[in-house]
Protein backbone atom coordinates (compact mmCIF):
# COMPACT_ATOMS: atom_id res chain seq x y z
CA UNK A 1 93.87 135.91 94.70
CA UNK A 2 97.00 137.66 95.40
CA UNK A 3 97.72 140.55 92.94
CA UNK A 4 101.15 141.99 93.00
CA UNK A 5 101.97 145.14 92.20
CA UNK A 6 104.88 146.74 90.20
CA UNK A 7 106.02 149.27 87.27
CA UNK A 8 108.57 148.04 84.80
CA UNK A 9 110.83 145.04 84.33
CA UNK A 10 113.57 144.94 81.38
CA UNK A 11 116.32 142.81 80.14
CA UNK A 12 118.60 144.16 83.24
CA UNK A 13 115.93 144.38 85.27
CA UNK A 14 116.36 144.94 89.56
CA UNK A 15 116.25 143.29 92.24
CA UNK A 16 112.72 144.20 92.57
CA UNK A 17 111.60 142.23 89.75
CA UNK A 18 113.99 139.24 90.63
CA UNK A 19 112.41 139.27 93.85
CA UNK A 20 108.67 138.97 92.49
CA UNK A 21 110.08 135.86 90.36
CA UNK A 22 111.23 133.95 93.41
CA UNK A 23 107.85 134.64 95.26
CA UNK A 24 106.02 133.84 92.26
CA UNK A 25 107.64 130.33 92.73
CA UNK A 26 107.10 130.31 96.55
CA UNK A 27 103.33 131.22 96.00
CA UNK A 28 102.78 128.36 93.26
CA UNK A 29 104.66 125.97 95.76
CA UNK A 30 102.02 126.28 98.13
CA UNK A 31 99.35 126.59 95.80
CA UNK A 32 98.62 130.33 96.47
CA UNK A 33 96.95 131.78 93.28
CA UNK A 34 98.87 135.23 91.95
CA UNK A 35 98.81 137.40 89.93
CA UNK A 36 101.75 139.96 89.17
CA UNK A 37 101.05 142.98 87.20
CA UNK A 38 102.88 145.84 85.75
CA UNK A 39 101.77 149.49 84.99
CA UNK A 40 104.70 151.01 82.79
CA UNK A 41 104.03 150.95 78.89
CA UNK A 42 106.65 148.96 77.35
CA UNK A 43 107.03 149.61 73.62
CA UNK A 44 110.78 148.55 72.97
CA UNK A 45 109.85 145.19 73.70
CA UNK A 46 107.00 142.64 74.24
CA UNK A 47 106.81 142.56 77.71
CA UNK A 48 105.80 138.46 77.65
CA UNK A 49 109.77 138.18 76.80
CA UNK A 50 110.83 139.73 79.33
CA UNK A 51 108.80 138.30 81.92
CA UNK A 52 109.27 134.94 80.76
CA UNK A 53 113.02 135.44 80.92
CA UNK A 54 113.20 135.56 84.78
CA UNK A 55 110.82 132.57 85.56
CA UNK A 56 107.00 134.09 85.46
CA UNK A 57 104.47 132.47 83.93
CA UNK A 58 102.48 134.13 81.30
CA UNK A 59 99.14 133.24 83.34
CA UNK A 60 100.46 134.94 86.40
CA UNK A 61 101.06 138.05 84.11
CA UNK A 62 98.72 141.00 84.31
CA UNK A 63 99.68 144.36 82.10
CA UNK A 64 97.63 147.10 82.59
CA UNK A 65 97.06 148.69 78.92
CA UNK A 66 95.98 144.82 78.25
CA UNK A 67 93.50 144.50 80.51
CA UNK A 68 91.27 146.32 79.31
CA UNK A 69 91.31 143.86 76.03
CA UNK A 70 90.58 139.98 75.36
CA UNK A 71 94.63 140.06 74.43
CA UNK A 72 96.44 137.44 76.04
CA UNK A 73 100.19 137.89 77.58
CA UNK A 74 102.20 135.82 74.91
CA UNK A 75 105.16 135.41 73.05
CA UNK A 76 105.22 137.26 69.83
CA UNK A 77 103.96 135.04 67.42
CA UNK A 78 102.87 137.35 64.10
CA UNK A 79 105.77 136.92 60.94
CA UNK A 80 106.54 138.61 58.32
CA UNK A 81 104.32 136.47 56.27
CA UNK A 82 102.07 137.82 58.08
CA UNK A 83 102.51 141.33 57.46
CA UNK A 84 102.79 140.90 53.77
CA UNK A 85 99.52 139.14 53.23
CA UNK A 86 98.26 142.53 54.85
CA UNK A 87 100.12 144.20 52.00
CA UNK A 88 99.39 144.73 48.10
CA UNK A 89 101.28 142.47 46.00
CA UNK A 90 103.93 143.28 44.17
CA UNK A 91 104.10 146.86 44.75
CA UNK A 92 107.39 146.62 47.14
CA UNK A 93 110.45 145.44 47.61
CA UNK A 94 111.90 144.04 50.64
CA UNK A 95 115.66 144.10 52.36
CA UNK A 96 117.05 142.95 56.11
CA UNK A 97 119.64 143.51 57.79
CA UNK A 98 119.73 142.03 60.90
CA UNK A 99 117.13 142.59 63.28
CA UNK A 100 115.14 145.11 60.93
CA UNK A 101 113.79 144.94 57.92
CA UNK A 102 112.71 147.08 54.82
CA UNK A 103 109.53 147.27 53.08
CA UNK A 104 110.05 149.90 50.36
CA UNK A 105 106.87 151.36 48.35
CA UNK A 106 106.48 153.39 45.59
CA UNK A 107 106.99 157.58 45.58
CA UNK A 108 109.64 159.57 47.57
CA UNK A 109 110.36 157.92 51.13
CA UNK A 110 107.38 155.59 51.73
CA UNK A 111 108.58 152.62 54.20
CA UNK A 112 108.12 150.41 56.74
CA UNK A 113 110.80 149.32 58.80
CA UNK A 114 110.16 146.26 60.59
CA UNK A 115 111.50 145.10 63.85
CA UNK A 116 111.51 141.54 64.26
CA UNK A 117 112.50 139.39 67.94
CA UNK A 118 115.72 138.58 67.15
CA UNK A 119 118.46 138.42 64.59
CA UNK A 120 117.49 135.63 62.53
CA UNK A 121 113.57 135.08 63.09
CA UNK A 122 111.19 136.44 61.48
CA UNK A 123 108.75 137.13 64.02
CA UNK A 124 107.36 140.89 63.93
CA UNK A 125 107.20 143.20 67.20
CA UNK A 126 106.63 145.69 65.48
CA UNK A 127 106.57 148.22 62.52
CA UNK A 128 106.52 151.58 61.80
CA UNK A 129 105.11 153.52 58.83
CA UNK A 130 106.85 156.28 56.64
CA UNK A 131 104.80 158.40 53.89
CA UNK A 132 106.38 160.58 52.32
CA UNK A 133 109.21 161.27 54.88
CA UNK A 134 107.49 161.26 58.00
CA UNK A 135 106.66 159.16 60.96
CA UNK A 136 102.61 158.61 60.75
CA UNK A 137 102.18 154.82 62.58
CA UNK A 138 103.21 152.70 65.14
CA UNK A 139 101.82 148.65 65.24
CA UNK A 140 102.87 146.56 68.16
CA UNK A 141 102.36 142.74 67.48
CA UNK A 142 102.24 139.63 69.69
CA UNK A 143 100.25 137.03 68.32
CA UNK A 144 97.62 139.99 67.03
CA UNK A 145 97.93 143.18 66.73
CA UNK A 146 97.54 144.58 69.93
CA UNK A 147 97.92 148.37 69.51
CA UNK A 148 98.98 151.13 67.46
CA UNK A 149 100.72 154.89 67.76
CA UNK A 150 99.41 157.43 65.33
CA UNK A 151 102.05 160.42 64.82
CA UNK A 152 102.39 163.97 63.19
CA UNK A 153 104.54 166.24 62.36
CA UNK A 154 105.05 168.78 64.73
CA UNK A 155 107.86 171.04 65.56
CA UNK A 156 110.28 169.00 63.16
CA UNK A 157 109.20 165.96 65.06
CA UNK A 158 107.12 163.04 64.99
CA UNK A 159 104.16 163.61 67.63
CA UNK A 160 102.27 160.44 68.99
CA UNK A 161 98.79 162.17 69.12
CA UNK A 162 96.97 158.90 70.25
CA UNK A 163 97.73 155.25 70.90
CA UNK A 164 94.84 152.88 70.39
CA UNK A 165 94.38 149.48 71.96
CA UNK A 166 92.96 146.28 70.11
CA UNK A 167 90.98 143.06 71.22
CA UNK A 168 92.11 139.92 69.67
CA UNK A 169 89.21 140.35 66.58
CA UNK A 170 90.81 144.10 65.30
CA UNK A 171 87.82 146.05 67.14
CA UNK A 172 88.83 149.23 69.41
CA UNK A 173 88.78 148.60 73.24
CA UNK A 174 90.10 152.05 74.33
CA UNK A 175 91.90 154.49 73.28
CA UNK A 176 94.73 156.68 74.97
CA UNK A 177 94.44 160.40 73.93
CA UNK A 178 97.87 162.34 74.43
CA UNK A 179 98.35 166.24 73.92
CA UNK A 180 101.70 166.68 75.31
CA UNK A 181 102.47 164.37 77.36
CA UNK A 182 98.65 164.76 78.95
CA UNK A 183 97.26 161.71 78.44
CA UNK A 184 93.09 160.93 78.54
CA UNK A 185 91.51 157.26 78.05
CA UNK A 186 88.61 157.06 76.25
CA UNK A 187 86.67 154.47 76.62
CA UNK A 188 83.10 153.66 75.19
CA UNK A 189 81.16 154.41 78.47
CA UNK A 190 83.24 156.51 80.37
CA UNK A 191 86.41 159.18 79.86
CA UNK A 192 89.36 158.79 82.09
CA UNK A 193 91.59 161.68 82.80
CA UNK A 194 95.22 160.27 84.35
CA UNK A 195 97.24 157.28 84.34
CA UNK A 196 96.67 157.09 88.25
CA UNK A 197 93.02 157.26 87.32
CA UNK A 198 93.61 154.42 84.68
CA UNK A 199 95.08 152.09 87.75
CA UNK A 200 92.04 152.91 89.84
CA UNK A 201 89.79 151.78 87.28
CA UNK A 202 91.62 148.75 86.75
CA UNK A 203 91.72 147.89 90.54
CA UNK A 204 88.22 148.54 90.50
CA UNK A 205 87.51 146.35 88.02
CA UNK A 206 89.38 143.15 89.99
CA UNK A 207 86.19 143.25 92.39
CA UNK A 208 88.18 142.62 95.27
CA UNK A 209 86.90 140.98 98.22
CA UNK A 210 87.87 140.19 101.90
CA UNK A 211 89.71 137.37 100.89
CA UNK A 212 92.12 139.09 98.34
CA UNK A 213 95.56 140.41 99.02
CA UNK A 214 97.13 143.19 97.25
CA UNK A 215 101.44 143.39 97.84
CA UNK A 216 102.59 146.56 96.37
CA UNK A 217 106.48 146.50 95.33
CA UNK A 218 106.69 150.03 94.46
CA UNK A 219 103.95 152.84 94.99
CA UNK A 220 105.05 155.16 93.08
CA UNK A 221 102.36 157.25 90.72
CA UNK A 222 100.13 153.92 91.71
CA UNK A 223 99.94 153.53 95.70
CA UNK A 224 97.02 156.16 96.22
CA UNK A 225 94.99 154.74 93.15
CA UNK A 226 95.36 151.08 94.40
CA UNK A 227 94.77 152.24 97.75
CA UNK A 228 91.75 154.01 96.81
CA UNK A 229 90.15 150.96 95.34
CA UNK A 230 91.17 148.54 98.02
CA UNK A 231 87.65 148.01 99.26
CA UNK A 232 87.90 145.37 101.33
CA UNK A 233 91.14 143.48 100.07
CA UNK A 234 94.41 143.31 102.32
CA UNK A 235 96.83 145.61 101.57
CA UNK A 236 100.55 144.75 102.36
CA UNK A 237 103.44 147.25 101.14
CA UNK A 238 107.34 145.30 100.58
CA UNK A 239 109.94 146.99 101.69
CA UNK A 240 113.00 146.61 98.81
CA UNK A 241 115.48 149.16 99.71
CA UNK A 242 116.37 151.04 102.66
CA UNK A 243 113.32 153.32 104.09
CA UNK A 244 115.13 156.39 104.98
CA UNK A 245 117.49 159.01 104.83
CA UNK A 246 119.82 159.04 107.84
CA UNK A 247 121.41 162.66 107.10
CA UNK A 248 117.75 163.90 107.54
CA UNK A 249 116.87 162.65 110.13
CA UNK A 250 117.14 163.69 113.64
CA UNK A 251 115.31 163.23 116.96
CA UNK A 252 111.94 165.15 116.11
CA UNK A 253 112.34 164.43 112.42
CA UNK A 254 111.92 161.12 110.07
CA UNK A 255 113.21 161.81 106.39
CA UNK A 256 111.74 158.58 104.99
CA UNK A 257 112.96 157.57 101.10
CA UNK A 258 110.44 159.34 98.90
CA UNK A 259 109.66 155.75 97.66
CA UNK A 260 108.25 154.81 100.73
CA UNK A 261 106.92 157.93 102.02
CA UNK A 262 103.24 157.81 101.19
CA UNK A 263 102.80 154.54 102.27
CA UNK A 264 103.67 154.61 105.60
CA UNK A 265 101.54 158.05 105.84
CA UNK A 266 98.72 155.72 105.02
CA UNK A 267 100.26 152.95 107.92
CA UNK A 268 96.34 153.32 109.05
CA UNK A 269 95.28 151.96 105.41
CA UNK A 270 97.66 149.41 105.31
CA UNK A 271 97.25 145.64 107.04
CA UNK A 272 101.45 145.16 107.25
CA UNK A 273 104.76 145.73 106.44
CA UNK A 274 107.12 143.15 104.79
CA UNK A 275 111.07 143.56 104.84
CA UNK A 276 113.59 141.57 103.88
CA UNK A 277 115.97 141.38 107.00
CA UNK A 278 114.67 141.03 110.77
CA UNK A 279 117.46 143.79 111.81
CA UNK A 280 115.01 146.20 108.91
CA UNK A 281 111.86 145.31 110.70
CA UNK A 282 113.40 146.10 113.89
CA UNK A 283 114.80 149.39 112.93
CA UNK A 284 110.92 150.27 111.19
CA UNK A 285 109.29 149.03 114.49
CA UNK A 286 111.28 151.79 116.32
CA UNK A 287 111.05 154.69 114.10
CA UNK A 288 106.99 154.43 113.50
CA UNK A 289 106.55 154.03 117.64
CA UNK A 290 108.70 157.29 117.80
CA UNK A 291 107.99 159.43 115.02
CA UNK A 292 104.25 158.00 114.66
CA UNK A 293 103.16 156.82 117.45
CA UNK A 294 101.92 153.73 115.42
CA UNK A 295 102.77 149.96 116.10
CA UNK A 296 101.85 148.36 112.57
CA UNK A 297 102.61 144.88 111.75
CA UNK A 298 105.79 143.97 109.97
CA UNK A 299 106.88 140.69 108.85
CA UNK A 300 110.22 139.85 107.46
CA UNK A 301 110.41 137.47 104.96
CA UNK A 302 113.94 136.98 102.57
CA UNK A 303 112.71 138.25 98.88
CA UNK A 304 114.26 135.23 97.65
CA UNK A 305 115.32 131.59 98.49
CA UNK A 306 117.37 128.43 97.95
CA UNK A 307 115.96 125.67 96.55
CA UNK A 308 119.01 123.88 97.76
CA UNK A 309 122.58 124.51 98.62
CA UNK A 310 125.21 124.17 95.60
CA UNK A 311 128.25 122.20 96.23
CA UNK A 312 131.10 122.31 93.79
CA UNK A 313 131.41 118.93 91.59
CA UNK A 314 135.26 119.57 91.00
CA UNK A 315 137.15 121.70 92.95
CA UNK A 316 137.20 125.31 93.41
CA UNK A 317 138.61 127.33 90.87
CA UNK A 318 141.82 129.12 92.85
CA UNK A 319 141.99 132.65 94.02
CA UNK A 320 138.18 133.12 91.86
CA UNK A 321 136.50 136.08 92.49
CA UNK A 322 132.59 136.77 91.18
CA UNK A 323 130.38 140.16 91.32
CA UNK A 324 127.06 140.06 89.78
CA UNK A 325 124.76 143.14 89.53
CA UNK A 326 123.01 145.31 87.38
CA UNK A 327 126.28 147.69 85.61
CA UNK A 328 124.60 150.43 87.91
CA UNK A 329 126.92 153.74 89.33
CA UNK A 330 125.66 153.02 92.72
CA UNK A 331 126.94 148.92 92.72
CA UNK A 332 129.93 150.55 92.37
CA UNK A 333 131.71 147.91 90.05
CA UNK A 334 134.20 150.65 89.59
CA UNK A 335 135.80 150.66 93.20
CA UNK A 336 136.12 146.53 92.85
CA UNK A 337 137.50 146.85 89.80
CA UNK A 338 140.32 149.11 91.01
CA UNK A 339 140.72 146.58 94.73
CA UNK A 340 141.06 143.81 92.50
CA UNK A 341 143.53 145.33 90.20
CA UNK A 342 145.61 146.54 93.12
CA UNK A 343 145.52 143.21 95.20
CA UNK A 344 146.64 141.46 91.70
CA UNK A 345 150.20 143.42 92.66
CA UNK A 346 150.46 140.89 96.04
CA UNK A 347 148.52 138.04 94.91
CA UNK A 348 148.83 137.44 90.98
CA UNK A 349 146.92 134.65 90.88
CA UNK A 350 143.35 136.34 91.20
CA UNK A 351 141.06 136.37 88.66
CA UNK A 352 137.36 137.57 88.70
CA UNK A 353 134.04 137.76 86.54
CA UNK A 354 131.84 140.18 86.26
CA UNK A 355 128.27 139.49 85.27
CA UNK A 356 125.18 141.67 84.53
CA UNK A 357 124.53 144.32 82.24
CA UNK A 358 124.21 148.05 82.38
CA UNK A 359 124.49 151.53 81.54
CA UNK A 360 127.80 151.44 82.95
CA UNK A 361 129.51 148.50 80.49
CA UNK A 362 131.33 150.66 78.19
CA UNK A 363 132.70 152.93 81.66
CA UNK A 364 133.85 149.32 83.22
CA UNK A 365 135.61 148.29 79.98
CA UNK A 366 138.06 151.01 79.67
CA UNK A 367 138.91 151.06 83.43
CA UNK A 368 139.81 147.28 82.90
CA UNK A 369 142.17 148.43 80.26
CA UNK A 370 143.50 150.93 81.69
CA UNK A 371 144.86 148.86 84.34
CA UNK A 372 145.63 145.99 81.64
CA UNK A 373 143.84 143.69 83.83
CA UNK A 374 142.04 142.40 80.77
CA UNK A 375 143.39 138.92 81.30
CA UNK A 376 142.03 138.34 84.90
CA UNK A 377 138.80 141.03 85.01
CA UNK A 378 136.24 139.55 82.81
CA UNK A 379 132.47 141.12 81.61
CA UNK A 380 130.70 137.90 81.31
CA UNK A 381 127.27 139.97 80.78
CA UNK A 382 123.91 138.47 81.65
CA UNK A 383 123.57 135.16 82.81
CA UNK A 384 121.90 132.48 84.98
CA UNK A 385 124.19 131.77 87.95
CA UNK A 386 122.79 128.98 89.51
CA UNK A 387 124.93 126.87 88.72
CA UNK A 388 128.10 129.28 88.90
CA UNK A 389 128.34 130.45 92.56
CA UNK A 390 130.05 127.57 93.51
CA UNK A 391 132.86 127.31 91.28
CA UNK A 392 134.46 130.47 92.83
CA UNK A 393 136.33 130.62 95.92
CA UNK A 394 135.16 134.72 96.61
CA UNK A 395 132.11 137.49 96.21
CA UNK A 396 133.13 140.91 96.54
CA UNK A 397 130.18 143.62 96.59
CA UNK A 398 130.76 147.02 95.87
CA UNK A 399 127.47 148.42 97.25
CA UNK A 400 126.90 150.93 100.06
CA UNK A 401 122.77 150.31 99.42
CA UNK A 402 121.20 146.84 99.76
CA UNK A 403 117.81 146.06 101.11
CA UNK A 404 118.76 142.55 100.74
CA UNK A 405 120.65 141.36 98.28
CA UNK A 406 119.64 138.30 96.14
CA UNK A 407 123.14 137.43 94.74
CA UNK A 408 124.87 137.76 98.68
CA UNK A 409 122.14 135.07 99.14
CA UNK A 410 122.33 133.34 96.01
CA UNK A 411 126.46 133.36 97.06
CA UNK A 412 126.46 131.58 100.54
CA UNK A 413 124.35 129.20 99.46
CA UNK A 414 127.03 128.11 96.55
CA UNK A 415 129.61 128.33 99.65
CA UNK A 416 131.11 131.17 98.63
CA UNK A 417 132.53 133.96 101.89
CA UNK A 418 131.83 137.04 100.85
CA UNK A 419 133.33 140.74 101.19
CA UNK A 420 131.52 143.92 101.86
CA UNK A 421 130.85 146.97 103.50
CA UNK A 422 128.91 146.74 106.54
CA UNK A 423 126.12 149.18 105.61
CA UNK A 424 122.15 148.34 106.12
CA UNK A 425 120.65 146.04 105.50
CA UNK A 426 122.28 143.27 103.00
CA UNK A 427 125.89 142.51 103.32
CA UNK A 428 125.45 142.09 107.57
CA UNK A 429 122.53 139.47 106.85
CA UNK A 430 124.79 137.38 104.85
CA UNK A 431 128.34 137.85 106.43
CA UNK A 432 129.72 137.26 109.80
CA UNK A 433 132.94 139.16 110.00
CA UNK A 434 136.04 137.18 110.17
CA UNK A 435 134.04 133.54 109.90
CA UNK A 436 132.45 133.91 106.36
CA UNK A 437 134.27 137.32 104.76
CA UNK A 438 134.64 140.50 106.09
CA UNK A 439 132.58 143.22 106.97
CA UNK A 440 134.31 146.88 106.15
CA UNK A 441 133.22 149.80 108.41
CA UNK A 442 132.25 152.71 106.76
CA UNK A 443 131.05 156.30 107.33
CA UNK A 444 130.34 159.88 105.73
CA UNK A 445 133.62 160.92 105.69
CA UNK A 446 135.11 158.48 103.50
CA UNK A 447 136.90 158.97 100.20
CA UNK A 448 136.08 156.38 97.44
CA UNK A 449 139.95 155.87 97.53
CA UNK A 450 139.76 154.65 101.19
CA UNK A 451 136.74 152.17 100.44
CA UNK A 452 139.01 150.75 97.53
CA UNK A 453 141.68 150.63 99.71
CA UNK A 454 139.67 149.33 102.19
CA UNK A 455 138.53 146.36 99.33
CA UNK A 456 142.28 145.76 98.27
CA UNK A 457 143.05 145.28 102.23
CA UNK A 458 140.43 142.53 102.51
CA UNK A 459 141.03 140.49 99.45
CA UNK A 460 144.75 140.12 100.17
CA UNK A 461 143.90 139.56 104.03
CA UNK A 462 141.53 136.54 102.74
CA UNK A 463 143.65 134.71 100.36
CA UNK A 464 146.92 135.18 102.24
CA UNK A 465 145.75 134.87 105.97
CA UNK A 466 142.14 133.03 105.91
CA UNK A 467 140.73 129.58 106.53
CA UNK A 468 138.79 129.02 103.09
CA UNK A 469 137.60 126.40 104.21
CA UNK A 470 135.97 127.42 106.96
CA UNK A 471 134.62 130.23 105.47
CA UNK A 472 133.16 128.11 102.82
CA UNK A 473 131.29 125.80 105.26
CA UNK A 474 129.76 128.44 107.30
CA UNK A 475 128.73 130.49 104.09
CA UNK A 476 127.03 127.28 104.02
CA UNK A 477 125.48 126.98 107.20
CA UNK A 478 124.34 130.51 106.94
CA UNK A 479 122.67 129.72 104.03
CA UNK A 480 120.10 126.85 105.30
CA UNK A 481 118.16 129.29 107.20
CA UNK A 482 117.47 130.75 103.63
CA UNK A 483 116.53 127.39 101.52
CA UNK A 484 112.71 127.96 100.30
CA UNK A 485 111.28 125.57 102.09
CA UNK A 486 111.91 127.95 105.54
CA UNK A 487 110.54 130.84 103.63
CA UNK A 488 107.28 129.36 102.03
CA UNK A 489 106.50 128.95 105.71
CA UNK A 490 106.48 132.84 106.30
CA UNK A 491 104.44 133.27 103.29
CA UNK A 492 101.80 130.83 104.34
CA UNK A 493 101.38 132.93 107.63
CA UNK A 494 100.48 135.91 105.50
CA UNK A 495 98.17 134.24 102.66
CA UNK A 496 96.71 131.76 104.85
């Protein structure tokens, strides 16, 4: 079994998560069994939603405060029906408005407010309690109840005191014990004292063996408990970002991203590397030999893939332009938002889309308007490009910080030439300077004015000067050496 190894994963969720999707894919192609789990508690949301919504399947889905139960990742499936049977009759009434609901008892402020899925179903996630003013209960619903939040009063606010977990029949499997933010698990043979602790019992409780692989996407508060545990399983760390801090480091001294850091102190503990671009692995190769003294093994293998290359079926629309990322600071949506609306001065025929979603959104929409670009700068929001890429002549990135990239990838192999600045390790893996986009030299010492201007310089240069053509066909050509078939290969040479 291959068990993979993460925290989170939302709605907007990174490029980590996106990453684990394609491989999930790439592992069932060539019948590798996996597993993908996730540590964080998720209590917004059902977590089977949001998995589901980026291509896992709910067999390949391990969440740690589940395990420990019979529950089963699913789809919420528990309905308001439901929840009134559990109810006594007639002593409520009942209002919604929208995606909440009302159950109103009798006395002063005694209520349940009801959050269902969506808008108009009326499938329960969950529902909190009211007596007599305050917060007292939290239940969390997917096709059972699978736990519940207990709360008090304290300090003028409601205190979660202890959140108890449920197998499918209503009994107790374990309980989480929390006294400011110090959390305990109590279960009925043994006391655990720490979340990290609560991963190392879980990885204990896989019973590894010499023909299991753990891949760990992101160590943090989990990399020394899953390490720990190990026994004789493979361990492979995946590298999703860049590994270290240039401004730290000199020639006695590696800063390495705190991400990272702990993991390649263990190197001796760890059976390989993976990173996304050969010029990464090259760069790693050279800084463990110097500031080490260790050779370790490092594969590179894309984090995604093409199933196939995506042609347009009509042409082109003209003078297009298309960003996708999360509506982070540091994708800088901002600084292309600004190019374009300069370069719309020499060339008034561009138009481009923005998709994804973010905490930036409302910061992007009044910079659009304040140029009055809202005619040819679009939000789109969240949305499956697939079968976008290639109705746009351009992709412009923003981003000084790519470990790879999905939607650079995703964008040559629609066709599309592509703009960036020529930082590690993304845009240079996708983009040949002058043949498929430009590349934009950067350093230290410049101004976010001269990277705009740098932008505005680019997109003018590329639909007054360039060969679009040509750029679209090598975008192209680039792109075969990325279709899944070539990278399922490099997976089978890990998992056998």
């Amino acid at each position: 079994m291959i068990y993979n190894f993460n925290l989170g994963i939302g709605w907007a969720s990174s490029g980590v998560e996106y990453a684990q999707s394609y491989r999930a894919a790439m592992l069932r192609n060539i019948g590798a069994d996996a597993k993908f789990i996730f540590t964080d508690m998720f209590v917004s949301e059902n977590i089977e939603h949001m998995t589901r919504n980026i291509g896992f399947l709910d067999s390949e889905i391990i969440w740690l405060y589940t395990f420990f139960t019979d529950q089963k990742i699913a789809p919420v499936s528990y309905t308001l029906n439901d929840l009134k049977e559990t109810l006594p009759s007639g002593s409520y009434t009942y209002t919604r408005n929208q995606k909440t609901g009302r159950i109103m008892f009798q006395g002063t402020n005694n209520f349940y407010t009801v959050y269902f899925t969506d808008e108009k179903s009326d499938r329960v996630h969950r529902v909190e309690m009211v007596s007599g003013g305050f917060l007292i209960r939290k239940d969390y619903f997917t096709y059972s109840r699978v736990f519940t939040e207990y709360y008090a009063p304290l300090d003028k606010k409601a205190h979660m005191y202890l959140r108890r977990f449920f197998n499918e029949d209503g009994t107790v499997a374990y309980e989480e014990i929390n006294d400011d933010g110090k959390v305990m698990y109590q279960f009925p043979d043994q006391l655990i004292c720490s979340k990290e602790e609560l991963v190392g019992y879980m990885v204990s409780r896989l019973n590894l063996t010499k023909d299991d692989l753990l891949l760990i996407d992101r160590t943090t508060g989990i990399g020394q408990a899953i390490l720990r545990h190990a026994g004789e399983a493979r361990v492979g760390i995946v590298i999703h970002a860049d590994h270290f801090s240039e401004g730290g480091t000199d020639e006695n001294y590696i800063l390495w991203n705190n991400y990272y850091e702990y993991s390649f102190a263990m190197d001796k503990h760890v059976d390989f590397y993976v990173t996304a671009t050969k010029e990464q692995n090259e760069l790693l190769k050279e800084q463990f030999l110097k500031y080490r003294g260790t050779a370790p093994k490092i594969y590179t293998i894309p984090v995604g893939s093409l199933d196939e290359l995506k042609y347009p079926t009509v042409n082109r629309r003209p003078y297009s332009i298309l960003t996708a990322s999360r509506l982070a600071a540091e994708k800088h949506i901002d600084w292309i938002i600004e190019a374009v609306a300069e370069a719309w001065k020499k060339v008034p025929q561009l138009s481009m889309d923005i998709y994804g979603k973010g905490g930036e959104e409302k910061k992007l929409r009044e910079l659009i308007k304040k140029h009055g670009a809202e005619n040819y700068i679009i939000l789109r929001g969240q949305q499956n490009l697939k079968e976008v890429y290639q109705d746009y002549e351009l992709y412009l990135s923003g981003s000084t910080s790519e470990g790879f990239g999905l939607t650079l990838m995703e964008a040559i192999g629609g066709g599309l030439p592509i703009i960036g600045f020529d930082v590690r390790y993304g845009n240079p893996a996708f983009i040949d300077d002058g043949e498929n986009g430009y590349l934009i030299s950067v350093n230290e010492h410049m101004t976010a004015r001269q990277k705009i201007e740098e932008l505005t310089d680019r997109l003018i240069r590329l639909f007054t000067e360039a060969d679009l053509d040509s750029f679209h066909e090598h975008s192209y050509e680039k792109a075969r050496g990325f279709l899944t078939k070539e990278v399922e290969l490099r997976w089978k040479e890990i998992v056998g």
